[in-house]
C-alpha atoms as a PDB file:
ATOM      1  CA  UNK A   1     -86.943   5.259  40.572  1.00  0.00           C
ATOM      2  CA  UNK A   2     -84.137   7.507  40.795  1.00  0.00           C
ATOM      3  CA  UNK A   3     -81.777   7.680  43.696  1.00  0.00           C
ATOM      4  CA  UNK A   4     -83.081  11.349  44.884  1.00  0.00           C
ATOM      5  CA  UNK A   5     -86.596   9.812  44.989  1.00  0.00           C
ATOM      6  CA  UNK A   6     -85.114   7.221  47.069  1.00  0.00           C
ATOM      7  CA  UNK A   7     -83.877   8.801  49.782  1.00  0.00           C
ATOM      8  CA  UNK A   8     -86.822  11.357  49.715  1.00  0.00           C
ATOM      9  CA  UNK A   9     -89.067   8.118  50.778  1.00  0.00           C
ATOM     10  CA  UNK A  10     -86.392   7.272  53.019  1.00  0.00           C
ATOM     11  CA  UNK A  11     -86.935  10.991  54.508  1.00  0.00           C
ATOM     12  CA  UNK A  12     -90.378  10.455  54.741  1.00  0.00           C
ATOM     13  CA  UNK A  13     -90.543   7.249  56.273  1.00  0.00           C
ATOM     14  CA  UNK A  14     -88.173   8.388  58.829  1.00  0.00           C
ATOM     15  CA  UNK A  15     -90.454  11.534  59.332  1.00  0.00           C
ATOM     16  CA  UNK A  16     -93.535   9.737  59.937  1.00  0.00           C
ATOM     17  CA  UNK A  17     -91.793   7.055  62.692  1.00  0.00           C
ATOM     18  CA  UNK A  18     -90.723  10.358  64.384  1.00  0.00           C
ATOM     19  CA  UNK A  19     -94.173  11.881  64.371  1.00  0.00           C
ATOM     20  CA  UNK A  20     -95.833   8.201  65.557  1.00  0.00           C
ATOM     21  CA  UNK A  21     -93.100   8.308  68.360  1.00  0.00           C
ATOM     22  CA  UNK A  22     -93.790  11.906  69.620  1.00  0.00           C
ATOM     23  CA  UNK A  23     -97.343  10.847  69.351  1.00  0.00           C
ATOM     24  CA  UNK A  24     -97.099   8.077  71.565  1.00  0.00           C
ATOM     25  CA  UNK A  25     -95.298  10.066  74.036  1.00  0.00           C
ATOM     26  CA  UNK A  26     -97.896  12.473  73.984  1.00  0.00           C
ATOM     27  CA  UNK A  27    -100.376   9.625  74.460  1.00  0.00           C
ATOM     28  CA  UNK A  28     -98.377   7.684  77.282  1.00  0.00           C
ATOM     29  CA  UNK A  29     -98.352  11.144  79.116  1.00  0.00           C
ATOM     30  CA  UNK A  30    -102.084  10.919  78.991  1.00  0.00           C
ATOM     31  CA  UNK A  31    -102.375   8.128  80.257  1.00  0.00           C
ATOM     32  CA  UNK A  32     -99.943   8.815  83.273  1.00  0.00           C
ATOM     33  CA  UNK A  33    -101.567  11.543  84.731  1.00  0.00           C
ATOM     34  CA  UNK A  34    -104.707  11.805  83.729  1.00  0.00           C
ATOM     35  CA  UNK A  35    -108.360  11.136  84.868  1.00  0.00           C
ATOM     36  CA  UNK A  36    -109.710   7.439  84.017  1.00  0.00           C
ATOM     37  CA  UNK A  37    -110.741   6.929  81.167  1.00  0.00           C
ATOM     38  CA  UNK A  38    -108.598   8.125  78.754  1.00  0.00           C
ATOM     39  CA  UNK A  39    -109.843   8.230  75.153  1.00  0.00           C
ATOM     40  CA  UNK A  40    -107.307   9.837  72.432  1.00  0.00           C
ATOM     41  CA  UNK A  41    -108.105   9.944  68.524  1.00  0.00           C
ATOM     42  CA  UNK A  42    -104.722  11.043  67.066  1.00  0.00           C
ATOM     43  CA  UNK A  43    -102.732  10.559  63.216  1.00  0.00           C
ATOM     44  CA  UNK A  44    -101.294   7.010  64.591  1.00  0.00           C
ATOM     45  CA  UNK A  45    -102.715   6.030  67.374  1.00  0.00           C
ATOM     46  CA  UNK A  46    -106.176   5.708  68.639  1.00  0.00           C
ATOM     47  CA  UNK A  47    -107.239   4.267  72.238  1.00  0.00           C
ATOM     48  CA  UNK A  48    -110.627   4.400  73.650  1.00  0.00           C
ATOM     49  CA  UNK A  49    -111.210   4.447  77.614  1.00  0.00           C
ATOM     50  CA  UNK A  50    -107.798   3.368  79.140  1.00  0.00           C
ATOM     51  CA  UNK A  51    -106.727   3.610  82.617  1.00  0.00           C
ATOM     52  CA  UNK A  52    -103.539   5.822  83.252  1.00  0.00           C
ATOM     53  CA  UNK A  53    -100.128   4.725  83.688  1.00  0.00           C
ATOM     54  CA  UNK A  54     -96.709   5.643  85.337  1.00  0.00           C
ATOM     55  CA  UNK A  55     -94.384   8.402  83.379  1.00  0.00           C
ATOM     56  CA  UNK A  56     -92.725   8.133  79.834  1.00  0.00           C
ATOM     57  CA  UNK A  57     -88.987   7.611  79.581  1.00  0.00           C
ATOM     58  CA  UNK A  58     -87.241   7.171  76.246  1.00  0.00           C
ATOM     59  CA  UNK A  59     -83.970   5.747  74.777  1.00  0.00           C
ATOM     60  CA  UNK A  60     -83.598   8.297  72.341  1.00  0.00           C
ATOM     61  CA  UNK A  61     -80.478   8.610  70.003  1.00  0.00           C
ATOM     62  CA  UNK A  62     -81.555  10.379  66.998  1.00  0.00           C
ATOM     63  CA  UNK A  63     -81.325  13.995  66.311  1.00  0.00           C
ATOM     64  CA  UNK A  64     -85.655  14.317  65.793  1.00  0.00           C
ATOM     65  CA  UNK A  65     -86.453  11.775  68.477  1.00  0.00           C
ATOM     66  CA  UNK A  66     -84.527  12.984  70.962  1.00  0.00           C
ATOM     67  CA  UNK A  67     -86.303  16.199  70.220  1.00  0.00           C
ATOM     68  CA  UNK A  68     -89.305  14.808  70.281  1.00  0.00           C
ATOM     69  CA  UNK A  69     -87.825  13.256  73.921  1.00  0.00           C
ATOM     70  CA  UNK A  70     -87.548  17.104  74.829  1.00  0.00           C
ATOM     71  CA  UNK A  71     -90.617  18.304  73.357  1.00  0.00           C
ATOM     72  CA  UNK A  72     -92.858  15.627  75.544  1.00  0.00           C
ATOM     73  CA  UNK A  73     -90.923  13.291  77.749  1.00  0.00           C
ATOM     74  CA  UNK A  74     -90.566  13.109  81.116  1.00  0.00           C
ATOM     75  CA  UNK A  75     -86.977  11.605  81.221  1.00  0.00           C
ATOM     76  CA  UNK A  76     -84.120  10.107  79.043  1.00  0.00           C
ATOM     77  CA  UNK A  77     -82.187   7.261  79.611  1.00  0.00           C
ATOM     78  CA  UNK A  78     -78.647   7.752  76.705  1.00  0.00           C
ATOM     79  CA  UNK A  79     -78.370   4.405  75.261  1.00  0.00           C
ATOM     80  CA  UNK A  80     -75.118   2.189  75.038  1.00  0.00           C
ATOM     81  CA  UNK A  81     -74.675   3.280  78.941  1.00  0.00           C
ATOM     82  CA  UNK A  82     -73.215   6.807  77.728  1.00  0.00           C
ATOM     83  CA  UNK A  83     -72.423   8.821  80.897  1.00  0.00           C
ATOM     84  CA  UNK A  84     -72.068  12.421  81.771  1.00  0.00           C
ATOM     85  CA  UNK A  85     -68.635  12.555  80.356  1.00  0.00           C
ATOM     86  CA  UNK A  86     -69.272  10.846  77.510  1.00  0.00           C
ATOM     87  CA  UNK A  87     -69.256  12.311  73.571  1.00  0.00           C
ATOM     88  CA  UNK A  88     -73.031  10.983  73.060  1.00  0.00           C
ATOM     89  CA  UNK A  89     -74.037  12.574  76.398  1.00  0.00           C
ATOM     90  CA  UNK A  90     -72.693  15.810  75.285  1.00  0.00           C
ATOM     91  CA  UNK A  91     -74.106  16.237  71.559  1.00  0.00           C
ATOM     92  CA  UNK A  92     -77.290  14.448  72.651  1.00  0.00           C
ATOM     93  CA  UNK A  93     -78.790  16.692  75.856  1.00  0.00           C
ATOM     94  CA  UNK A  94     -78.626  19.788  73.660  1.00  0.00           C
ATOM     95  CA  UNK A  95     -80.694  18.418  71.558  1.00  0.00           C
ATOM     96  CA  UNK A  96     -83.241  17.553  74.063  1.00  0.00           C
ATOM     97  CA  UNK A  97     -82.873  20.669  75.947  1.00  0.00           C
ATOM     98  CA  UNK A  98     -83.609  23.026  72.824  1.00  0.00           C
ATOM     99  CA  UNK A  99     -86.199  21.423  72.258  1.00  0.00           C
ATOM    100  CA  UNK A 100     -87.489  21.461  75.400  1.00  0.00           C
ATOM    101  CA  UNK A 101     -87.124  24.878  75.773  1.00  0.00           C
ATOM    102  CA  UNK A 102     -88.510  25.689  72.620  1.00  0.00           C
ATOM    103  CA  UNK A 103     -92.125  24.791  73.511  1.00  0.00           C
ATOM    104  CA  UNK A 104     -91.547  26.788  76.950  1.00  0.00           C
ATOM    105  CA  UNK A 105     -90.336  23.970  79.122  1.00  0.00           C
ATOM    106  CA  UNK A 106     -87.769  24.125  81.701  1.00  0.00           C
ATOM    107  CA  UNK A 107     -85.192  21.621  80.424  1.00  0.00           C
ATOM    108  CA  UNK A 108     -84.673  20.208  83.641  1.00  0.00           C
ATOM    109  CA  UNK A 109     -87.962  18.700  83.627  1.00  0.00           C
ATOM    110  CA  UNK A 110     -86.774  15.890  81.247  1.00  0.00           C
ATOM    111  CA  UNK A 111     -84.946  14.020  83.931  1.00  0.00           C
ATOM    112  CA  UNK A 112     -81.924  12.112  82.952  1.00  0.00           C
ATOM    113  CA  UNK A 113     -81.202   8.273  84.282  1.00  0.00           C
ATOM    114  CA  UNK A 114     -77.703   6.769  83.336  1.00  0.00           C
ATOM    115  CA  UNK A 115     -77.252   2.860  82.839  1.00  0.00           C
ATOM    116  CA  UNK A 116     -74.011   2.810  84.608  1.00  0.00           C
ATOM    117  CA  UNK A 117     -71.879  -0.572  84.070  1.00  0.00           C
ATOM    118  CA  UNK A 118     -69.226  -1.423  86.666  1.00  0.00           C
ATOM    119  CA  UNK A 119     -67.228  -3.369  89.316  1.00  0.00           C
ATOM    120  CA  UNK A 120     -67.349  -2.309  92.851  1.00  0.00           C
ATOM    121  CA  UNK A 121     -63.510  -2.956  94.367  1.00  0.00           C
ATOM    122  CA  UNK A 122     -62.400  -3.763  97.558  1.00  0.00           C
ATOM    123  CA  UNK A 123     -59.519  -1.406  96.935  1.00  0.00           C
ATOM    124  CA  UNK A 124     -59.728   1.994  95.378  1.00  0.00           C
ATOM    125  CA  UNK A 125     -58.516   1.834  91.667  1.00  0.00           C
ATOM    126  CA  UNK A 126     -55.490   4.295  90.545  1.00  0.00           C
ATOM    127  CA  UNK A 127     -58.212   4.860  87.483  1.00  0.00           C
ATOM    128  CA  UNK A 128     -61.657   4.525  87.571  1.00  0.00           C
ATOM    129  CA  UNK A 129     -62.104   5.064  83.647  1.00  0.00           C
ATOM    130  CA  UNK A 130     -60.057   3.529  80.914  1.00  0.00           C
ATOM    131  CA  UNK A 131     -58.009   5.381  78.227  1.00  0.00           C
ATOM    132  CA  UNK A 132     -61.618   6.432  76.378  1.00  0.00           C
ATOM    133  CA  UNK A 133     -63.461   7.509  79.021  1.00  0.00           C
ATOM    134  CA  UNK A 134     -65.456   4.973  79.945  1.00  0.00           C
ATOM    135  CA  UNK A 135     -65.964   4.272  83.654  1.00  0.00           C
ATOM    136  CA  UNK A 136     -64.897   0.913  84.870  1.00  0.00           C
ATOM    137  CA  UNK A 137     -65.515   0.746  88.369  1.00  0.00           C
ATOM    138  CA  UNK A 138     -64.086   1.327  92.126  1.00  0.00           C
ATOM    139  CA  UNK A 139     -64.003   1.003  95.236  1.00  0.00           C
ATOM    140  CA  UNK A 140     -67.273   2.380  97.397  1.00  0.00           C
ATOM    141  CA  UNK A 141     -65.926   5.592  97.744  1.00  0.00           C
ATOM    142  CA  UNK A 142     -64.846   6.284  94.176  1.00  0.00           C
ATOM    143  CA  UNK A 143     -68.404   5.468  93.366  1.00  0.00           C
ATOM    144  CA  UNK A 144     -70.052   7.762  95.718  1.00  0.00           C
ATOM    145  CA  UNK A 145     -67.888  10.592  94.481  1.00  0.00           C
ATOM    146  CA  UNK A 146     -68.125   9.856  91.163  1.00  0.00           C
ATOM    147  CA  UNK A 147     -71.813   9.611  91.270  1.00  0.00           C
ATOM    148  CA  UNK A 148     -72.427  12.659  93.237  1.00  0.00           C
ATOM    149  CA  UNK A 149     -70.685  14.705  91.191  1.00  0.00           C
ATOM    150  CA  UNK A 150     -73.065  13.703  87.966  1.00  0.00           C
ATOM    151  CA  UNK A 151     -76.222  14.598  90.410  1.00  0.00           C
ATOM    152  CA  UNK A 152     -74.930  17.519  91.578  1.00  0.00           C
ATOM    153  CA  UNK A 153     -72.960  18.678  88.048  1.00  0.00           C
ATOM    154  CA  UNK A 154     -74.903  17.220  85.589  1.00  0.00           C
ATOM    155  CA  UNK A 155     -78.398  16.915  87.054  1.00  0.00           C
ATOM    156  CA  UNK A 156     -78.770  13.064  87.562  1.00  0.00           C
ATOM    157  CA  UNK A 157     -81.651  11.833  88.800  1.00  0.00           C
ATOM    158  CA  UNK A 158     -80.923   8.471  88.618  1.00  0.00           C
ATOM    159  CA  UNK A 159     -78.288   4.947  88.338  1.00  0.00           C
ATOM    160  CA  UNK A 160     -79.200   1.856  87.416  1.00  0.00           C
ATOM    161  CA  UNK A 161     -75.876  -0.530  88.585  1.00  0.00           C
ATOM    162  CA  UNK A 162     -75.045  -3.363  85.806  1.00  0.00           C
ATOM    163  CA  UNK A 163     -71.729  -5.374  85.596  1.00  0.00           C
ATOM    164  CA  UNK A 164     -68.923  -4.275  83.956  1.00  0.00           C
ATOM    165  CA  UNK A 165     -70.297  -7.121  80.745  1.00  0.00           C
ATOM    166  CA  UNK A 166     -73.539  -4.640  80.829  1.00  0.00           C
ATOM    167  CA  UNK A 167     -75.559  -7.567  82.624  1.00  0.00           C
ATOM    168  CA  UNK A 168     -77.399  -8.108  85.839  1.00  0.00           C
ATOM    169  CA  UNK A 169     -74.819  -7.306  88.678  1.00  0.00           C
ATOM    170  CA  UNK A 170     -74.264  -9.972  91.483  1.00  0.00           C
ATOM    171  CA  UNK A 171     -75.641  -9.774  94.626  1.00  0.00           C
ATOM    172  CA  UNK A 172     -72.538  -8.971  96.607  1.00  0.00           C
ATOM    173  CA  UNK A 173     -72.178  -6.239  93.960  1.00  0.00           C
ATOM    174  CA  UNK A 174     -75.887  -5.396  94.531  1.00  0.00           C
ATOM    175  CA  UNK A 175     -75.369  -5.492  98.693  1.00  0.00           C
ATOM    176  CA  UNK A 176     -72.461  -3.100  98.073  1.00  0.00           C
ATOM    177  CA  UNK A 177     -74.726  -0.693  96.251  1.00  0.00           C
ATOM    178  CA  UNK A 178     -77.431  -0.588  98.352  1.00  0.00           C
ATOM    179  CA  UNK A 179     -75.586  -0.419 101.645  1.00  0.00           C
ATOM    180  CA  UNK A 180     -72.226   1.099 100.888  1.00  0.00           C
ATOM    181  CA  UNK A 181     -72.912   3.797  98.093  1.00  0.00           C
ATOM    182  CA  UNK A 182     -76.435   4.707  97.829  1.00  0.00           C
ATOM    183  CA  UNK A 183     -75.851   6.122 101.778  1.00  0.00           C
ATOM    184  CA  UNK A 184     -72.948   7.361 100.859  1.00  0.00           C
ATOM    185  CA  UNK A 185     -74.667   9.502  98.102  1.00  0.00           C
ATOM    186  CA  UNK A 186     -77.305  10.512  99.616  1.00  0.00           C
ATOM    187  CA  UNK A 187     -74.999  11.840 102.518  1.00  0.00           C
ATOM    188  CA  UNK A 188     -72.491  13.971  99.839  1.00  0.00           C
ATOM    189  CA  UNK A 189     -75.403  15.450  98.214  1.00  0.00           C
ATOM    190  CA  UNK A 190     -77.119  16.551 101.725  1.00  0.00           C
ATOM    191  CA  UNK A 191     -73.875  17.982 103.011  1.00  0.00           C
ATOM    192  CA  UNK A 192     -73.352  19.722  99.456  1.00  0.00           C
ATOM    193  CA  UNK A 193     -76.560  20.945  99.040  1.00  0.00           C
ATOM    194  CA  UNK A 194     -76.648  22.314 102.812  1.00  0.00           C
END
C-alpha cells in the first residue's frame, strides 16, 4: 500500500466519523424537541421509539466538526477553556458560523458557553491575564466586567467557574460566584442593555 493510498483511508475514515457525528447531532436534536416516540433510521445510527431529551452541545475543534457544530447544534463549548480572546476562539467561531449560515441559520442560534478557569481575589489584580492571554483571575469586580463584556461583545451565553488547575472550584470560590459576580452581571448587562 502506497503512502497516497494511506492517507486517502485516513481521509475517509476521518470523513465518515464526521458524517456519524453530524448524524448524531441531528438525532440528539430529535430527541430534544420532539414528540415521544422518536424512531430515526439513518447511515449510523438507528433508534426505535425513544423519549426526547434536553439540547445538543458539542466540544468541537476540528475544521468539519465544528461545521457540522454549525450546521446542527444548538451550542458550543471551545475546548482547552479557550475564551473570547483567545486564538482558538477566533479561527474556530467562523467556522461554525459559515456553516451555520450556509444552511440558512442565524449564527447566533449556536450559543456559545466558555469553561472559564480562575481565582477570585480579595484584591483586584494589576493583570487579570498573563503574558499569553490567558485569564487568571480577580477580584469580584474584574470578573463581572470581564464577563460582561464577553456577553455583551462576544455573545456569551454562558460560564462555567473552575480553578485556576482547571478543577472543581472551592466553595468559598463557588459562594463568591454565586453571590458576588453572577449579581453583579446580571446588573451590568441590564443597565447596558437598557
Amino acid at each position: 500500500m502506497g503512502p497516497h493510498l494511506g492517507r486517502g483511508r485516513a481521509a475517509a475514515v476521518l470523513g465518515e466519523a464526521v458524517d456519524a457525528f453530524e448524524e448524531g447531532i441531528v438525532l440528539v436534536k430529535m430527541l430534544c424537541g420532539g414528540s415521544p416516540p422518536v424512531t430515526y433510521r439513518g447511515s449510523h445510527y438507528q433508534v426505535r421509539q425513544i423519549d426526547p431529551a434536553p439540547a445538543v452541545w458539542t466540544g468541537s475543534v476540528g475544521r468539519k466538526s465544528l461545521a457540522a457544530t454549525g450546521r446542527v447544534a444548538d451550542g458550543w463549548i471551545p475546548g482547552h477553556a479557550a475564551d473570547w480572546v483567545s486564538q482558538r476562539y477566533r479561527e474556530s467561531r467562523p467556522v461554525i458560523d459559515e456553516a451555520a449560515a450556509a444552511v440558512g441559520r442565524d449564527p447566533r442560534e449556536v450559543r456559545t458557553i466558555f469553561n472559564f478557569p480562575g481565582q477570585i481575589t480579595s484584591r483586584p489584580l494589576a493583570a487579570t491575564r498573563h503574558a499569553g492571554g490567558r485569564w487568571v483571575g480577580g477580584s469580584a469586580g474584574q470578573w463581572a466586567e470581564e464577563l460582561t463584556g464577553a456577553v455583551i461583545e462576544h455573545g456569551a451565553c454562558g460560564f462555567m467557574l473552575f480553578s485556576p488547575e482547571g478543577g472543581t472550584p472551592d466553595i468559598v470560590s463557588l459562594t463568591r460566584w454565586a453571590r458576588e459576580i453572577v449579581p453583579a452581571v446580571r446588573e451590568m448587562i441590564a443597565k447596558e442593555r437598557a
